[in-house]
Protein backbone atom coordinates (compact mmCIF):
# COMPACT_ATOMS: atom_id res chain seq x y z
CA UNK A 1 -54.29 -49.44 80.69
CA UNK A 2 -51.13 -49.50 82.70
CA UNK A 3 -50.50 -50.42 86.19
CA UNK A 4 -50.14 -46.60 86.97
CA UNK A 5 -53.22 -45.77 85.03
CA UNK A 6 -55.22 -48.26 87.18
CA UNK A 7 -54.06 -47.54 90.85
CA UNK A 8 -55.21 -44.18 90.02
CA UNK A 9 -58.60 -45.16 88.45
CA UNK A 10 -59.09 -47.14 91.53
CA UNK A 11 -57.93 -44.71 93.93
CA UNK A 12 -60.44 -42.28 92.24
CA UNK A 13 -63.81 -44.87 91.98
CA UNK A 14 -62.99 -45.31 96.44
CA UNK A 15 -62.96 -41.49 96.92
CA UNK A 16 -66.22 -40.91 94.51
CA UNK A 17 -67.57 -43.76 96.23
CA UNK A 18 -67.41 -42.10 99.78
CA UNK A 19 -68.04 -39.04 98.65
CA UNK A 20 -71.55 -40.21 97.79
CA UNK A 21 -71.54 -42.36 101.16
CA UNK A 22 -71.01 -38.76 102.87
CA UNK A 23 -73.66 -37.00 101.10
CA UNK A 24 -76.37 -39.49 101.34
CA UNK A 25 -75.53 -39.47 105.30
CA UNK A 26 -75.91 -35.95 105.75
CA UNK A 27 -79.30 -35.10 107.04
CA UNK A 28 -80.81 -38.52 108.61
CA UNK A 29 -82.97 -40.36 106.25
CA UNK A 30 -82.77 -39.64 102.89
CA UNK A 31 -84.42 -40.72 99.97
CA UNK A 32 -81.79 -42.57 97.43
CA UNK A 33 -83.06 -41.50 93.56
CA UNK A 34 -79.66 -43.08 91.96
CA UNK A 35 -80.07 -45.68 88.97
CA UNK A 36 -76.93 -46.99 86.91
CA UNK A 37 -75.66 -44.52 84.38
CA UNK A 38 -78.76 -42.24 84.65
CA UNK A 39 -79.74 -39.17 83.19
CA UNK A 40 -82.46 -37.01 84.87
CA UNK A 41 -84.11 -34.04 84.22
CA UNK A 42 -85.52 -31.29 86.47
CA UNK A 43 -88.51 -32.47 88.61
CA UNK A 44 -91.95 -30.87 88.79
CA UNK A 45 -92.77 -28.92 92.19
CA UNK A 46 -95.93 -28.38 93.68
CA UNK A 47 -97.28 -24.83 93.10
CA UNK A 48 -99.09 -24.38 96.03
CA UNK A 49 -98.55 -26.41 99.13
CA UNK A 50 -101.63 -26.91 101.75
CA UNK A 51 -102.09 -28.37 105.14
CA UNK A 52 -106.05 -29.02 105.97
CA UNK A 53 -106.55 -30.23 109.41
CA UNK A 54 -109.73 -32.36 108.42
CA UNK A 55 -109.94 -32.94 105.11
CA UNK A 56 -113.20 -33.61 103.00
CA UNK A 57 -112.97 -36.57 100.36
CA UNK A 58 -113.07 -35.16 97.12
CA UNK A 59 -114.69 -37.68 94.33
CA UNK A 60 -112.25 -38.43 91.25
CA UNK A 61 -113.97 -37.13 87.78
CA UNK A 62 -114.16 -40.39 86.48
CA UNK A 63 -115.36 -44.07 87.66
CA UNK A 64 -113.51 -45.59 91.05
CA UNK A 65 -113.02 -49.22 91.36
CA UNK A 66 -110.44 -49.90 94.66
CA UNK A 67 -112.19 -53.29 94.84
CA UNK A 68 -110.41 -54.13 92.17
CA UNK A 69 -107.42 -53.77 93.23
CA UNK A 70 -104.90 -56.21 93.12
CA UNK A 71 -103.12 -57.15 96.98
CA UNK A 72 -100.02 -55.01 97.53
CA UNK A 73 -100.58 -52.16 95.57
CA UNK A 74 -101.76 -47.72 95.94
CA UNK A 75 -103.96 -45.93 94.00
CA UNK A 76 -104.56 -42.61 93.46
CA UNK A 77 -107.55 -42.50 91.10
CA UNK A 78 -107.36 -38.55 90.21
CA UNK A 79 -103.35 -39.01 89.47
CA UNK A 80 -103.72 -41.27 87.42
CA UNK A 81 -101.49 -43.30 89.91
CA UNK A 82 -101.98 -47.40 90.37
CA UNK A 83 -98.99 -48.76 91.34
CA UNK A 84 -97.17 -52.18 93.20
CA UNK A 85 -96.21 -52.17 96.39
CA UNK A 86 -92.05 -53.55 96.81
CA UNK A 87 -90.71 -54.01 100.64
CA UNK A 88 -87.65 -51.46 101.06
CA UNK A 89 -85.32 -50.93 103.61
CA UNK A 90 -82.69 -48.30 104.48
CA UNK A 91 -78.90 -48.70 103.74
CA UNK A 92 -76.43 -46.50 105.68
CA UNK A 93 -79.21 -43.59 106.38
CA UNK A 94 -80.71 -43.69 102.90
CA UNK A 95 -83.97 -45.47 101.83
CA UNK A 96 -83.66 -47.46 98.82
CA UNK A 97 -86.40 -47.54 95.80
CA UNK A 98 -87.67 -49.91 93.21
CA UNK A 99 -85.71 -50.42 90.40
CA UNK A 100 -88.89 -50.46 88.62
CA UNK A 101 -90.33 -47.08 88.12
CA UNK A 102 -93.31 -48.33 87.46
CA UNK A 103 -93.22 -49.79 91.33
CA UNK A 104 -93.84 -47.54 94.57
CA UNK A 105 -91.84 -48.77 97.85
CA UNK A 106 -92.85 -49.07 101.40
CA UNK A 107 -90.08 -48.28 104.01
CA UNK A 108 -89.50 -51.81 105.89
CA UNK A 109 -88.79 -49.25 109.35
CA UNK A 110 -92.12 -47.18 109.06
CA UNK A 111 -95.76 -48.45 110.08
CA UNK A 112 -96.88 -51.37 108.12
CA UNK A 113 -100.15 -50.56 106.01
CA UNK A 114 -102.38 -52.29 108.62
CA UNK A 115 -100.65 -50.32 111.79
CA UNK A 116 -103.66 -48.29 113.46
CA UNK A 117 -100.82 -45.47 113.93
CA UNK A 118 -98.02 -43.76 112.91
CA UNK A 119 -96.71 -43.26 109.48
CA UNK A 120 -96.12 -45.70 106.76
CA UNK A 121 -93.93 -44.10 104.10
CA UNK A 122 -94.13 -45.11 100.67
CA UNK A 123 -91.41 -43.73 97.96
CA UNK A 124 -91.17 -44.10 94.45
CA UNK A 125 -89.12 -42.37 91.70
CA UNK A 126 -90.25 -38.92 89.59
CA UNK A 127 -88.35 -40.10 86.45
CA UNK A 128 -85.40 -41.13 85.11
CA UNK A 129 -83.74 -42.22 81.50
CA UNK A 130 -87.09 -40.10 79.75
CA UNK A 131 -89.25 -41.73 81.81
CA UNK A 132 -91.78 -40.68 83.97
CA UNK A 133 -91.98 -43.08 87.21
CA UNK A 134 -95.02 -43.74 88.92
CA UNK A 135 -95.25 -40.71 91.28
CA UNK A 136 -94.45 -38.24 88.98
CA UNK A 137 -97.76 -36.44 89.26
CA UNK A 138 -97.84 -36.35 93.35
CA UNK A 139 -96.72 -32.62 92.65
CA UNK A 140 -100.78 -32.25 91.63
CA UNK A 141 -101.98 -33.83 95.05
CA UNK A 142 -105.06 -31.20 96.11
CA UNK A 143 -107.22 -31.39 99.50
CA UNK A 144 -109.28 -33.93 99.69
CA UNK A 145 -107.85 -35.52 97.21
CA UNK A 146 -108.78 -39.55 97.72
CA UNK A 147 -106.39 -42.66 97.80
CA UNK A 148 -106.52 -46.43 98.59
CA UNK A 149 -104.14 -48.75 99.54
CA UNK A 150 -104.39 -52.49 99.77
CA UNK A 151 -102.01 -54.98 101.82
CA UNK A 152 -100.96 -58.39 100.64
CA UNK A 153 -103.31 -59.56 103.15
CA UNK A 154 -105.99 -58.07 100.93
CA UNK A 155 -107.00 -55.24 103.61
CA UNK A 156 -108.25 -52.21 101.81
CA UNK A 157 -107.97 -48.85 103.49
CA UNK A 158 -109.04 -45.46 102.05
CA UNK A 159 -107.30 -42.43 102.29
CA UNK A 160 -107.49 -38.76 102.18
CA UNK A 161 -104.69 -35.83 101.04
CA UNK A 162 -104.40 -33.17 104.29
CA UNK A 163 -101.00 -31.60 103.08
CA UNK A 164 -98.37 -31.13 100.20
CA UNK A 165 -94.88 -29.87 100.92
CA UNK A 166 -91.41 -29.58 99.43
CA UNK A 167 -88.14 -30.03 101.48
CA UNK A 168 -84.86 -29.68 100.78
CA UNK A 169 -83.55 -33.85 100.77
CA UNK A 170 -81.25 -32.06 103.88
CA UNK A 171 -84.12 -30.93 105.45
CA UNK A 172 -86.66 -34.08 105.11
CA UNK A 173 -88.75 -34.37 107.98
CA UNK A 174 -87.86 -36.85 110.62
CA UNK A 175 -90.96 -37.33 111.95
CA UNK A 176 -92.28 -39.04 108.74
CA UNK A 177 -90.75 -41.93 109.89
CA UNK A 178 -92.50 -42.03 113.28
CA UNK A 179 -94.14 -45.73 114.03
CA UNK A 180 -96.75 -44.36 116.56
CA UNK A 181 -98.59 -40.93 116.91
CA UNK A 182 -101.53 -40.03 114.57
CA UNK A 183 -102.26 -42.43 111.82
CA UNK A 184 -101.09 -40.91 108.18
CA UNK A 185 -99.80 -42.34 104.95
CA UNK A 186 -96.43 -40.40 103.64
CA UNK A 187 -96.03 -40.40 99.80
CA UNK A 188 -92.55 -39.26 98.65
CA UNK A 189 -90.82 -38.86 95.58
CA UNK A 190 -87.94 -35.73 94.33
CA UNK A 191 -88.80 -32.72 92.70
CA UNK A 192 -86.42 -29.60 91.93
CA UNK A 193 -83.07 -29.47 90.02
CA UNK A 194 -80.65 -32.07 89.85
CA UNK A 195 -77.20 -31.72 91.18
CA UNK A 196 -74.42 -34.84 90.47
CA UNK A 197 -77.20 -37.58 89.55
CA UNK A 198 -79.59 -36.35 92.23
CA UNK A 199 -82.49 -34.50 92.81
CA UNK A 200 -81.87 -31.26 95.17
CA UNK A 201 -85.98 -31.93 96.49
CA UNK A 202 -88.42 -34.24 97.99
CA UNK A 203 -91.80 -33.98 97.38
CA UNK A 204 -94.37 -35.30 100.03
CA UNK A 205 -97.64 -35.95 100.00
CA UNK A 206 -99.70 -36.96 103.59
CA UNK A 207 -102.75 -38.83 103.70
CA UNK A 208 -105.04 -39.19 106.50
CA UNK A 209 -107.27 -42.55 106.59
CA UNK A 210 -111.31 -41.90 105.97
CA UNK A 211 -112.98 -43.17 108.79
């Protein structure tokens, strides 16, 4: 490659690169779905979203062991969902994710799990490369639906679905990221189309503690 060739390459990777600085800014807090080199495909959406002011635990089909849970991780019996917990924090406006897909992060600047209020949000990816990431099926979240969570101090909490939404990643909810107010666990991962390596959607399930 010449000299020429690689001012221009270079001059091109800075303008990309703060192209995607601008877009990840716009909005607030966003939720980043990037990997290296990745290929996605269109995310599921939920097909019918609900908000249920006091929700009434619905039992999972089949057996439910949340003692058995290891420290630091969520489950969501009826999803099929049992995942790690990672520590993230946000970068520029944007919330980063496990590199794992496998792995579900918890926003370092949200409630911790053991906060009596506000929300702790917890993100993980839909897919990516083929496969399907550990949230893929929050799209199927119902009422009632039940979830645990358990902190590294070993603290087990239950948990109980009261809504399902989809927002445009512009239009994501500030208040999801409130550290006081009523007590709620926010599950988010991307849903929709994807436009230039990311999704156009965020999916987001709330979860209300059982008492």
């Amino acid at each position: 490659m010449t000299t020429s060739a690689r001012s221009k390459r270079k001059l091109l990777d800075r303008l990309l690169g703060a192209l995607i600085v601008v877009m990840l800014a716009v909005g607030g807090w966003l939720i980043y779905d990037g990997f290296k080199n990745p290929t996605f495909e269109p995310a599921p959406m939920p097909k019918a979203e609900f908000t249920v002011d006091a929700p009434t635990p619905v039992p999972a089909a089949g057996p439910v062991h949340p003692d058995g849970m290891d420290s630091g991780t969520i489950m969501i019996p009826a999803l099929g969902i049992y995942a790690p917990l990672t520590d993230e924090k946000s970068v520029n406006g944007w919330m980063t994710l496990p590199g794992d897909l496998a792995q579900v992060g918890i926003h370092a600047g949200t409630a911790p799990l053991a906060s009596p209020a506000g929300s702790t949000v917890l993100a993980g990816h839909v897919n990516g490369n083929g496969v399907n990431g550990a949230l893929y099926r929050l799209y199927e979240t119902s009422p009632g639906m039940q979830a645990w969570t358990k902190d590294r101090d070993g603290h087990l909490r239950q948990w109980v679905a009261s809504s399902l939404k989809a927002y445009k990643k512009a239009a994501l909810p500030q208040d999801i990221f409130d550290v006081d107010g009523p007590r709620r666990l926010t599950v988010v991962t991307c849903g929709g189309a994807v436009v230039g390596w990311h999704y156009t959607d965020n999916v987001i399930a709330t979860f209300v503690p059982v008492s």
